[in-house]
Protein backbone atom coordinates (compact mmCIF):
# COMPACT_ATOMS: atom_id res chain seq x y z
CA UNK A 1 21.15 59.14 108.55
CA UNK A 2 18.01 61.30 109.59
CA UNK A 3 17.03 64.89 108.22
CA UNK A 4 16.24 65.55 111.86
CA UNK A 5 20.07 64.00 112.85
CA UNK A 6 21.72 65.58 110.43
CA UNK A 7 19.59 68.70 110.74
CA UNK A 8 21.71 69.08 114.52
CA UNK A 9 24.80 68.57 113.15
CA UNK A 10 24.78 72.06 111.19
CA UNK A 11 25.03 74.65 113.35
CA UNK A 12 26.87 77.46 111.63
CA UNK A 13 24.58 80.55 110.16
CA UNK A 14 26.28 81.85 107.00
CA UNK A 15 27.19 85.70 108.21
CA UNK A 16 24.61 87.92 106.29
CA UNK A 17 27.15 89.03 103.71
CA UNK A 18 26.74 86.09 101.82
CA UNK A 19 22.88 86.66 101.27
CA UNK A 20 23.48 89.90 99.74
CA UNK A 21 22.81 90.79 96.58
CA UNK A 22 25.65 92.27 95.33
CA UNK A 23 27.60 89.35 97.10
CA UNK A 24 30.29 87.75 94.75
CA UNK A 25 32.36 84.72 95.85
CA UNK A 26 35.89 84.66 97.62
CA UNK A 27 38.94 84.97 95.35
CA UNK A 28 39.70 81.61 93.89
CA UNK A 29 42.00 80.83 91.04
CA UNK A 30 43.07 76.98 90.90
CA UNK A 31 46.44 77.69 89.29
CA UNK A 32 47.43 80.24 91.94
CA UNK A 33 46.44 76.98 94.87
CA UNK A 34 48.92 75.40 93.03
CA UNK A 35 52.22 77.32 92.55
CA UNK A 36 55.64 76.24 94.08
CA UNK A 37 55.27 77.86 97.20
CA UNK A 38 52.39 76.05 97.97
CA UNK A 39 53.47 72.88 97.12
CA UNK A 40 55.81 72.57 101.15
CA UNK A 41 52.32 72.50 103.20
CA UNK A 42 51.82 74.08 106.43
CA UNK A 43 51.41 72.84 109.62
CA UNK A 44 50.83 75.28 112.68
CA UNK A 45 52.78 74.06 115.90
CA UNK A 46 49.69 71.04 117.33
CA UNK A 47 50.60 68.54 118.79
CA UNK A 48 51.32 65.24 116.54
CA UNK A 49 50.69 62.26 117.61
CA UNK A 50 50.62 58.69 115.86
CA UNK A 51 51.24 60.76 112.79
CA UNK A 52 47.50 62.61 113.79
CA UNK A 53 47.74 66.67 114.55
CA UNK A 54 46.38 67.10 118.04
CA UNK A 55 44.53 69.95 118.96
CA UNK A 56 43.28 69.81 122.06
CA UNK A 57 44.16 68.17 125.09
CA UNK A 58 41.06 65.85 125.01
CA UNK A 59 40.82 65.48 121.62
CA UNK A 60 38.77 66.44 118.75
CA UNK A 61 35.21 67.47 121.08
CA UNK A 62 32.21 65.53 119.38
CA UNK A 63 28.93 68.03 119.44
CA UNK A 64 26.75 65.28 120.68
CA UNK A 65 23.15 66.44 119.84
CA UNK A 66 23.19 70.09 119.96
CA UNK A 67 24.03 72.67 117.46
CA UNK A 68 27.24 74.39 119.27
CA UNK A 69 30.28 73.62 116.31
CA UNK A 70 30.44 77.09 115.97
CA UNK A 71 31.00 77.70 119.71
CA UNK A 72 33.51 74.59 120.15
CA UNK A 73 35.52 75.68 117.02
CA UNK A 74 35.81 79.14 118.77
CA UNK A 75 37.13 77.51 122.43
CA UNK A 76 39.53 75.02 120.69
CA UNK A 77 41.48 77.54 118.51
CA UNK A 78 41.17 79.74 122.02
CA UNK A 79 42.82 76.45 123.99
CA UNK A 80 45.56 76.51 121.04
CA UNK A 81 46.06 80.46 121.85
CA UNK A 82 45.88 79.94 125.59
CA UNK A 83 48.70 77.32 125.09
CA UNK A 84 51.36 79.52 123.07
CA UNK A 85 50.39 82.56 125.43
CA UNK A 86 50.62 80.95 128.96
CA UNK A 87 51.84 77.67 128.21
CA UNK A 88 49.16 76.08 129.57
CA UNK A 89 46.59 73.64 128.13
CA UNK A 90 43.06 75.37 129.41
CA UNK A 91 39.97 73.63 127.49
CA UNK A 92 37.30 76.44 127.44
CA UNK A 93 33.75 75.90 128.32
CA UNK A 94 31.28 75.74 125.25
CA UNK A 95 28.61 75.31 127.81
CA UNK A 96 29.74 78.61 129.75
CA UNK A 97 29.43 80.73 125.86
CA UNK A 98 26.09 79.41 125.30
CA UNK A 99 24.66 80.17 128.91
CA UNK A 100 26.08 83.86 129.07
CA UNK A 101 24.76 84.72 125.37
CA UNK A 102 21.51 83.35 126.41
CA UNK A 103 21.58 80.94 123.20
CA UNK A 104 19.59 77.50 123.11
CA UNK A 105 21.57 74.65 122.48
CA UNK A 106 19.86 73.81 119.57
CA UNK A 107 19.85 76.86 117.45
CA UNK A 108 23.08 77.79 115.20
CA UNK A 109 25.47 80.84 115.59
CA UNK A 110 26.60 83.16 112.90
CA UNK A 111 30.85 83.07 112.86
CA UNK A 112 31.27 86.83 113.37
CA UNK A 113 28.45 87.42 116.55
CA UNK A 114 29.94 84.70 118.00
CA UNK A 115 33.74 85.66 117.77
CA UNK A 116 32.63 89.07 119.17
CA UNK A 117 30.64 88.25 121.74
CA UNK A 118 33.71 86.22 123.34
CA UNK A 119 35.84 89.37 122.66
CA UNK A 120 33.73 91.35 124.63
CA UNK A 121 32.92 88.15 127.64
CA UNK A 122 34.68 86.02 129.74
CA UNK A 123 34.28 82.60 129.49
CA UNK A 124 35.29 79.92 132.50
CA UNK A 125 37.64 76.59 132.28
CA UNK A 126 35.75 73.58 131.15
CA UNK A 127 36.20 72.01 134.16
CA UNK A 128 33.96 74.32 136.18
CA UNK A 129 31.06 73.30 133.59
CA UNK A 130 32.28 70.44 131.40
CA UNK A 131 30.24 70.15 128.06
CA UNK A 132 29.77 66.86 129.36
CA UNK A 133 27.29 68.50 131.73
CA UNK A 134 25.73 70.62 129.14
CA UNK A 135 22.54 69.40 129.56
CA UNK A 136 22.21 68.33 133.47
CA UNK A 137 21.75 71.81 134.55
CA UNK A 138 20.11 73.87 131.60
CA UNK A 139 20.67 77.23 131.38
CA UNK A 140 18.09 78.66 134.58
CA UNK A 141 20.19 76.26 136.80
CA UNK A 142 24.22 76.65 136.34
CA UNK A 143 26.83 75.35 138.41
CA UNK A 144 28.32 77.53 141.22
CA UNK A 145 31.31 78.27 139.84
CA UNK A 146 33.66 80.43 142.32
CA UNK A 147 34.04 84.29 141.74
CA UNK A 148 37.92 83.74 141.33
CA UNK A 149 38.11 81.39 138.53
CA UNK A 150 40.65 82.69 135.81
CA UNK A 151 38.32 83.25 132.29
CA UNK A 152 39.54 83.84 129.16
CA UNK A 153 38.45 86.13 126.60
CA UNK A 154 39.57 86.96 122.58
CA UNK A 155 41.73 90.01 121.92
CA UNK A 156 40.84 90.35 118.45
CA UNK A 157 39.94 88.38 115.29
CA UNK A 158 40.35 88.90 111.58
CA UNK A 159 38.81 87.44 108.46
CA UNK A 160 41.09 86.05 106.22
CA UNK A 161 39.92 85.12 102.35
CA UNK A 162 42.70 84.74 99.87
CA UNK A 163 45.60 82.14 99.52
CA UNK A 164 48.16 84.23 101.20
CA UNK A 165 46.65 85.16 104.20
CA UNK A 166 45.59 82.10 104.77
CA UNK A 167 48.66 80.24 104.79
CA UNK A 168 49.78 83.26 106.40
CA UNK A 169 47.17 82.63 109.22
CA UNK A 170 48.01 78.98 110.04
CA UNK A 171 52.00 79.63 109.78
CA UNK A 172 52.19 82.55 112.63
CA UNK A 173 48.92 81.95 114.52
CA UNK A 174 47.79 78.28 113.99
CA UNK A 175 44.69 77.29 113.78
CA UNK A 176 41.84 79.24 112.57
CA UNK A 177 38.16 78.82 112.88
CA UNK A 178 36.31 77.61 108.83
CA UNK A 179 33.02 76.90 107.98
CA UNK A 180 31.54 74.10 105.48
CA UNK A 181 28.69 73.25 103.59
CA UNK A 182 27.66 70.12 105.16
CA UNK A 183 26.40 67.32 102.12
CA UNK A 184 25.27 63.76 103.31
CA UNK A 185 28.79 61.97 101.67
CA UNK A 186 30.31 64.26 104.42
CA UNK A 187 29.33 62.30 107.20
CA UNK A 188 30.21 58.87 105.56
CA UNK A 189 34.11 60.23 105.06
CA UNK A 190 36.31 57.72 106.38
CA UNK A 191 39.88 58.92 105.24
CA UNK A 192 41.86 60.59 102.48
CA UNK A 193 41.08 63.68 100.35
CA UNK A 194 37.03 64.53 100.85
CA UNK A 195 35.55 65.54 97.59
CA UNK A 196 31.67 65.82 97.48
CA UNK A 197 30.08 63.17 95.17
CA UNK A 198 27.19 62.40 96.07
CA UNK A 199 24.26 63.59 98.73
CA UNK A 200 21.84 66.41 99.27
CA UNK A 201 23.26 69.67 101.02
CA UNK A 202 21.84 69.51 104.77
CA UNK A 203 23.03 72.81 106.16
CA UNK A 204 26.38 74.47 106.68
CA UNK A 205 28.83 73.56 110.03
CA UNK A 206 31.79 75.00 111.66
CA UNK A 207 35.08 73.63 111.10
CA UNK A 208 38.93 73.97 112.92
CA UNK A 209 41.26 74.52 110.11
CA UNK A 210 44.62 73.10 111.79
CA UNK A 211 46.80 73.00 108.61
CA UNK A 212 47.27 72.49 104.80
CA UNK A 213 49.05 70.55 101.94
CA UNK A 214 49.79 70.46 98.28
CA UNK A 215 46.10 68.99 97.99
CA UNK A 216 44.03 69.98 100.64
CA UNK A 217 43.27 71.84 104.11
CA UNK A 218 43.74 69.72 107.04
CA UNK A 219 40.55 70.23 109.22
CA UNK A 220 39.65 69.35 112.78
CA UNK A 221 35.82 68.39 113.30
CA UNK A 222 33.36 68.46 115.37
CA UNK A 223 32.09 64.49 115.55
CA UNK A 224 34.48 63.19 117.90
CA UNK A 225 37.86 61.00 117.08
CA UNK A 226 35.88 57.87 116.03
CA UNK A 227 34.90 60.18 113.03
CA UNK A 228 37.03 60.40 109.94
CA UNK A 229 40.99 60.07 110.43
CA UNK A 230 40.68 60.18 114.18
CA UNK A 231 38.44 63.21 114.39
CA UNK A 232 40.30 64.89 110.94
CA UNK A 233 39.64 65.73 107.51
CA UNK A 234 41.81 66.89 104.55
CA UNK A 235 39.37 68.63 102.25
CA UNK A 236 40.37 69.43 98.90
CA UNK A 237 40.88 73.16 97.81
CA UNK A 238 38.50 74.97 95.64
CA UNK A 239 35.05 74.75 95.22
CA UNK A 240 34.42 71.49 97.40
CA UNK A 241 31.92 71.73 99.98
CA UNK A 242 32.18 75.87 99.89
CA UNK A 243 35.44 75.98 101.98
CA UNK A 244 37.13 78.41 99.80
CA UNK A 245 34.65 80.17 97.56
CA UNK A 246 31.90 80.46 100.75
CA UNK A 247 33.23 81.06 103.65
CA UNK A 248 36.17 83.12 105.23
CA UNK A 249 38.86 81.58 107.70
CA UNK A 250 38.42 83.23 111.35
CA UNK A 251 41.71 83.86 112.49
CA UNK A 252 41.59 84.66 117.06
CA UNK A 253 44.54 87.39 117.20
CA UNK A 254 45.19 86.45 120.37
CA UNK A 255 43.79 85.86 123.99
CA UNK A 256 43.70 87.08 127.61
CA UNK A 257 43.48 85.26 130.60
CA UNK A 258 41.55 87.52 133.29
CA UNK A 259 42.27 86.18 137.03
CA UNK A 260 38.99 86.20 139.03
CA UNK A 261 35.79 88.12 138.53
CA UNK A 262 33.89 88.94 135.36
CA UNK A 263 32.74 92.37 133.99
CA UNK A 264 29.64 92.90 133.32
CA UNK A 265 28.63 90.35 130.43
CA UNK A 266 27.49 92.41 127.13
CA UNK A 267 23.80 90.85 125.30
CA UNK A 268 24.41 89.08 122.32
CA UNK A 269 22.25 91.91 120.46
CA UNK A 270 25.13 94.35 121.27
CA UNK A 271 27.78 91.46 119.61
CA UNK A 272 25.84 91.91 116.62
CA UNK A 273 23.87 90.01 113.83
CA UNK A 274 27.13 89.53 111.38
CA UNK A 275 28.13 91.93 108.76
């Protein structure tokens, strides 16, 4: 695969804390991943089918060729929320975030901006601009989507960084929103527990963390279902690919569904740069 195709596949923007210099890894002691309690798994309430956890009603999303994991991560855990609130499957619109925070599609997103700026924004049904579609209108030209639409907008979100709250996460709220460093084996992974072995590091990408195991987290990409096990990936704990000693899980409180209208959309400078 290309530097410049693999290059678009990483579109997550560590969150600046992690470039500080007093910045010291997340809690991680193997023997404590491993303790009884830990051995029954967890597996939020998804959808199974053919043995496969189902997130979304279409299916794991596949990015195409822009840099917007971090967005679609956000809008399926949202669709999961929706679900459990209203009872409702509503697939958000990725290409809706990107237009109202003014974002190219081919420039990254750090985790925490982009978790507030859909707290503080409404964002429409994908139907009313499927992702599909991302590209046919650019951002000058959007659809004419009606003033009544129902949008949706996060409540609140937490970080979560040790063992215990994230179990605790996934157990009472389901999926959460991870991040990984992205090395070249990654894309090759076909099945079973991913390890990294071999291949340069390429970037860092946004992941949907959907469950866990005695081995591993079970992880929803980004690629589309003809990736991995039908979209999936168990990744083992610890130190592979950064998943635990790098990055925080994202857990979306909870969401509201606004009938009609928007207010007045806040600038992604006022979401902030990440902490």
């Amino acid at each position: 695969m290309s530097d410049q195709v693999l290059s678009v596949l990483c579109g997550v923007y560590p969150d600046k804390h992690i470039y500080a210099e007093n910045y010291t890894p997340l809690p991680w002691n193997e023997a404590h991943w491993h303790s009884e309690g830990h051995q029954q798994g967890g597996q939020p309430k998804v959808q199974i089918e053919n043995g496969s956890a189902k997130l979304s009603s279409a299916g794991p999303w596949d990015q195409g060729e822009y840099q917007t994991d971090v967005g679609i991560a956000i809008a399926q855990v949202m669709e999961y929320q929706i679900g459990q609130k209203y009872g409702d499957s509503v697939p958000i619109s990725v290409a809706d975030i990107f237009h109202l925070s003014e974002r190219g599609l081919e420039k990254g997103w750090f985790v925490t901006p982009a978790l507030e700026f859909v707290k503080n924004n409404r964002a429409v049904p994908d139907k009313y601009w499927p992702y599909s579609k991302i590209a046919s209108y650019g951002f000058s030209n959007p659809p004419d989507i009606p003033a009544n639409v129902p949008r949706h907008r996060i409540t609140d979100w937490h970080r979560k960084a040790t063992i215990q709250e994230r179990k605790q996460s996934i157990a009472e709220h389901g999926p959460v929103v991870g991040s990984i460093v992205l090395f070249e084996d990654f894309y090759d992974y076909r099945g079973g527990i991913y390890r990294h072995h071999t291949g340069d590091r390429r970037g860092a990408k946004a992941i949907i963390v959907v469950g866990y195991d005695a081995e591993s987290w079970i992880c929803q990409n980004t690629w589309g279902p003809m990736w991995g096990e039908d979209g999936y990936v168990r990744i083992a704990y610890g130190d592979e690919c950064g998943i635990d000693t790098l990055y925080f899980f994202y857990e979306i409180e909870g969401v509201e569904r606004l009938e009609g209208g928007t207010e007045e959309h806040a600038t992604e400078e006022s979401a902030g740069d990440g902490e």
